[in-house]
Protein backbone atom coordinates (compact mmCIF):
# COMPACT_ATOMS: atom_id res chain seq x y z
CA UNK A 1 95.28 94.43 175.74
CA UNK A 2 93.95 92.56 172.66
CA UNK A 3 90.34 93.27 171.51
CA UNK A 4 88.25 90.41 171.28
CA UNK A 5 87.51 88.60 168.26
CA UNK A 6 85.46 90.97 165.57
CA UNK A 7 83.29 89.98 162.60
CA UNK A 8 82.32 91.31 159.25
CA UNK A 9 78.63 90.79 158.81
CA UNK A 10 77.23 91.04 155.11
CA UNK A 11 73.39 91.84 154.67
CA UNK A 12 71.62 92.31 151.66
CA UNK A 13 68.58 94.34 151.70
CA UNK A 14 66.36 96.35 149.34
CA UNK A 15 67.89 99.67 148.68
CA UNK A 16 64.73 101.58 150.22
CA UNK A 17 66.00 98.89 153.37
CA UNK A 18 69.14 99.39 153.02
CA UNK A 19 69.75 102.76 155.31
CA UNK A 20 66.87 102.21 158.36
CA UNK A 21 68.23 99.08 158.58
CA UNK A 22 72.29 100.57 159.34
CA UNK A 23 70.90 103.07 161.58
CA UNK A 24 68.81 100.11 163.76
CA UNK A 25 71.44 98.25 164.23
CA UNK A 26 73.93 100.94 164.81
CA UNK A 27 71.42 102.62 167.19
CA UNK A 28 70.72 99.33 169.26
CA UNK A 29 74.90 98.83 168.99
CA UNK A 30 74.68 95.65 167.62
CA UNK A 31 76.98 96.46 165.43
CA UNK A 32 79.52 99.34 165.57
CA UNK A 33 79.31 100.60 162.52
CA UNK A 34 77.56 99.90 158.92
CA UNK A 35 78.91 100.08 155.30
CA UNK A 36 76.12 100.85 152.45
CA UNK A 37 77.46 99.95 149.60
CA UNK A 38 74.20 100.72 146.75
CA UNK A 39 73.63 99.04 143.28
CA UNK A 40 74.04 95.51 144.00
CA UNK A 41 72.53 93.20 141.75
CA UNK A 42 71.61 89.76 143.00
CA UNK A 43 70.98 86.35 141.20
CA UNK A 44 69.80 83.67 143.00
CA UNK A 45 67.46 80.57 143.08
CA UNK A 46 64.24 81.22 144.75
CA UNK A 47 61.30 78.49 144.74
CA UNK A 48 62.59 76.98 142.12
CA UNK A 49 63.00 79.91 140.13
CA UNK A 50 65.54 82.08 139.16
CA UNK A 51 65.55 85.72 140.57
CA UNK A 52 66.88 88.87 139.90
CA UNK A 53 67.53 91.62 142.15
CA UNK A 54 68.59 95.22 142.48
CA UNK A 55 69.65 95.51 145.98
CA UNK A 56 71.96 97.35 148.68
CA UNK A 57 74.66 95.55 150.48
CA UNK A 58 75.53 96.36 154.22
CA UNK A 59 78.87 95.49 155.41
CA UNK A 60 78.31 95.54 159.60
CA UNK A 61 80.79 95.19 161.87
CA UNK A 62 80.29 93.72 165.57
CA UNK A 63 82.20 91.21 167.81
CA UNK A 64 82.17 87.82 167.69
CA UNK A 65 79.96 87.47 170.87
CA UNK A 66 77.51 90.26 169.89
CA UNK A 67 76.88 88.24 166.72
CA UNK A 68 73.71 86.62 168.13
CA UNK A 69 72.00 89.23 169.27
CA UNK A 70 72.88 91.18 165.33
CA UNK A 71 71.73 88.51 163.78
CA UNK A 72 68.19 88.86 165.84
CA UNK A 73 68.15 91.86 165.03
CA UNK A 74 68.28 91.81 161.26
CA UNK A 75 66.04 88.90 161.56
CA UNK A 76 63.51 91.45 163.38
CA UNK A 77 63.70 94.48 160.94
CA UNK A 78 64.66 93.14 157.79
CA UNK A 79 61.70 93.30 154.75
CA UNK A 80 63.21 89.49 153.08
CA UNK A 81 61.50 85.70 154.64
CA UNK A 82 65.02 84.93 154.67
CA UNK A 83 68.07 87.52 154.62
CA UNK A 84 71.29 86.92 153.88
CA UNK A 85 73.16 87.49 157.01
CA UNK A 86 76.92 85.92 156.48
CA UNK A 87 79.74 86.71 159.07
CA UNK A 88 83.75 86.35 158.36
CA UNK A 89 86.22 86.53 160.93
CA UNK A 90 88.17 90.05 160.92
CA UNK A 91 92.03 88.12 161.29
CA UNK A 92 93.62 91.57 161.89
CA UNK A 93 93.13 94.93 162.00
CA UNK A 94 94.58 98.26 163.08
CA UNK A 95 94.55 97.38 167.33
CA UNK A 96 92.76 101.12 168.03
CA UNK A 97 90.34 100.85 165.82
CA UNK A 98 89.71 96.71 166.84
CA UNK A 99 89.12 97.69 170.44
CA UNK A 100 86.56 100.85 169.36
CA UNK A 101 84.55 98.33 167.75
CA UNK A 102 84.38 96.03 170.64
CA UNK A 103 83.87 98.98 172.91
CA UNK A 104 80.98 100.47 170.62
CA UNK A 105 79.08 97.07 170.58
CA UNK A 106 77.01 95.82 173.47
């Protein structure tokens, strides 16, 4: 049996963010699990100006068709007027560990 299609989900957040923000969405399994990877620094263009960042970057994983409701929910509990919130396909993957992540997500 094949698991179905799983995503990578990458979220920056402020690093006081970073770990109530894993825990929600692990808790509400939107995703099944949550990599916090601290001292990220961000550069970006914000209103016309250019911003710097220290920041925390959360690596979720979820499947393809709990993706919506993820994305909600970072949208709900996340500090930024606009998150990133960017999902890659997962092309392969140990099979075991591919259907515990589809099982784990709602």
């Amino acid at each position: 049996m094949s698991a179905e299609p799983a995503l990578l989900v990458l979220i920056s957040c402020p690093p006081d963010a970073a770990d109530g923000l894993a825990w929600a969405l692990v808790e509400a399994r939107l995703a099944a699990c949550v990599n916090v990877l601290p001292g990220l620094r961000s550069v970006y263009r914000w209103n016309e100006a250019i911003e710097r960042a220290d920041e925390s970057l959360l690596i979720a994983k979820t499947t393809a068709a709990g993706y919506p409701a993820l994305e909600a929910g970072v949208r709900e509990r996340h500090p930024y007027e606009l998150p990133e919130v960017v999902a890659v396909d997962i092309a392969a993957g140990l099979p075991a560990y591919l259907q515990w992540l589809a099982a784990a997500v709602r």
